[in-house]
Protein backbone atom coordinates (compact mmCIF):
# COMPACT_ATOMS: atom_id res chain seq x y z
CA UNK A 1 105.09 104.74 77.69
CA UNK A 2 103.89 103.22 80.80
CA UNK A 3 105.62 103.93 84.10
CA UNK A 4 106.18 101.10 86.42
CA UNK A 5 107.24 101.09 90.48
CA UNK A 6 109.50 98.88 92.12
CA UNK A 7 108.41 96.81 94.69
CA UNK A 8 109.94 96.66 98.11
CA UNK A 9 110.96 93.89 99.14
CA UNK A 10 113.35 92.06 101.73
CA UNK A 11 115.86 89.23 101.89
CA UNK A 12 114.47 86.24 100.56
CA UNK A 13 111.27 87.70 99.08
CA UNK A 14 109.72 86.96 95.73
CA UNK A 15 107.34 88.59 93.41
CA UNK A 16 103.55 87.40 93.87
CA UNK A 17 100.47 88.78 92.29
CA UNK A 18 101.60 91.86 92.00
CA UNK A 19 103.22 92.16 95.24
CA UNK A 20 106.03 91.39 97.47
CA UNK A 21 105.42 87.68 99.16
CA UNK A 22 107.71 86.75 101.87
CA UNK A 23 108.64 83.39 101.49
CA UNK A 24 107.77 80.46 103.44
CA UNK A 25 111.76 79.34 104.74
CA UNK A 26 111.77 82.69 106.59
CA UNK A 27 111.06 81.88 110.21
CA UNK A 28 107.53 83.91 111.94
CA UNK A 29 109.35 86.60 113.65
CA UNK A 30 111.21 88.56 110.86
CA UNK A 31 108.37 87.21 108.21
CA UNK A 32 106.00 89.46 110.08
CA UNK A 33 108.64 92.14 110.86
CA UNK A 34 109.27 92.32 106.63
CA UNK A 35 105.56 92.17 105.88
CA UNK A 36 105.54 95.89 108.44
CA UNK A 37 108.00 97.10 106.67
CA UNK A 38 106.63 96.40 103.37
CA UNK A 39 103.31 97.60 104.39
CA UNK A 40 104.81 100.54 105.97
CA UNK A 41 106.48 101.74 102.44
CA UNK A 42 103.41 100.71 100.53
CA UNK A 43 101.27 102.71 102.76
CA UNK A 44 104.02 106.08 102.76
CA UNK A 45 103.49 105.77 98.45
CA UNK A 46 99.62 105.33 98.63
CA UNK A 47 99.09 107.94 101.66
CA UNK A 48 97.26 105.28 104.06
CA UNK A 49 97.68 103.77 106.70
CA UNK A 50 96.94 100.25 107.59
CA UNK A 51 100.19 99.30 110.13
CA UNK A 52 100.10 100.45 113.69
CA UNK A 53 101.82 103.86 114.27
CA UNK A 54 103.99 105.31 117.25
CA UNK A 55 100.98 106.69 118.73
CA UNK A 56 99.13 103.11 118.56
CA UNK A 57 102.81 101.33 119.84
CA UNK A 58 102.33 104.17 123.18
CA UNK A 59 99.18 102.60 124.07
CA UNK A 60 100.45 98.86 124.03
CA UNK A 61 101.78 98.78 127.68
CA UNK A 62 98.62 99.82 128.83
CA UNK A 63 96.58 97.27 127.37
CA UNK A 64 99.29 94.45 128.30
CA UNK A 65 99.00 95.59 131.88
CA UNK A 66 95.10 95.65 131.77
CA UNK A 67 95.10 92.17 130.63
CA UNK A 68 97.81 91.09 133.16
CA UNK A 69 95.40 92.87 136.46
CA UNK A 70 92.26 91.07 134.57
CA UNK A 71 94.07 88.15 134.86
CA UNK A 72 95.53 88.07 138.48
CA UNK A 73 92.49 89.76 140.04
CA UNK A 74 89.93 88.13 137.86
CA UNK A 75 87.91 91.69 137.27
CA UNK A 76 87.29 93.24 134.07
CA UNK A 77 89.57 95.78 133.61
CA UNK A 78 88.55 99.33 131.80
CA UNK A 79 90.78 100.92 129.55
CA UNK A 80 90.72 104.80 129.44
């Protein structure tokens, strides 16, 4: 007997190639938000881990603010 998984999926999803496609009538932001999640539970069954952690999230601000002095004092900024 072979054993099958179910997908995850989200509102408005469908089944393609063997994955979970979000479809096209779902607008950018909660597209992209789905696709995390659905990468997020594929990557908690497999045991990798290709979406952005907590850890990666912390170190957002610091690159946002780096840009943001790059841009207003046009010097590269170093990020530590």
């Amino acid at each position: 007997m072979q054993r099958s998984t179910i997908g995850v999926g989200i509102i408005g999803a469908s089944r393609d190639k063997g994955g979970w496609a979000v479809t096209a009538h779902i607008p950018a932001l909660p597209r992209n938000v789905g696709n995390l999640y659905a990468q997020f539970a594929k990557d908690s069954r497999e045991g990798t881990q290709f979406v952005p952690d907590f850890v990666e999230a912390t170190k957002r601000p610091a690159l946002i603010d780096a840009i943001q002095l790059a841009s207003d004092s046009g010097t590269r900024q170093v990020l530590g």
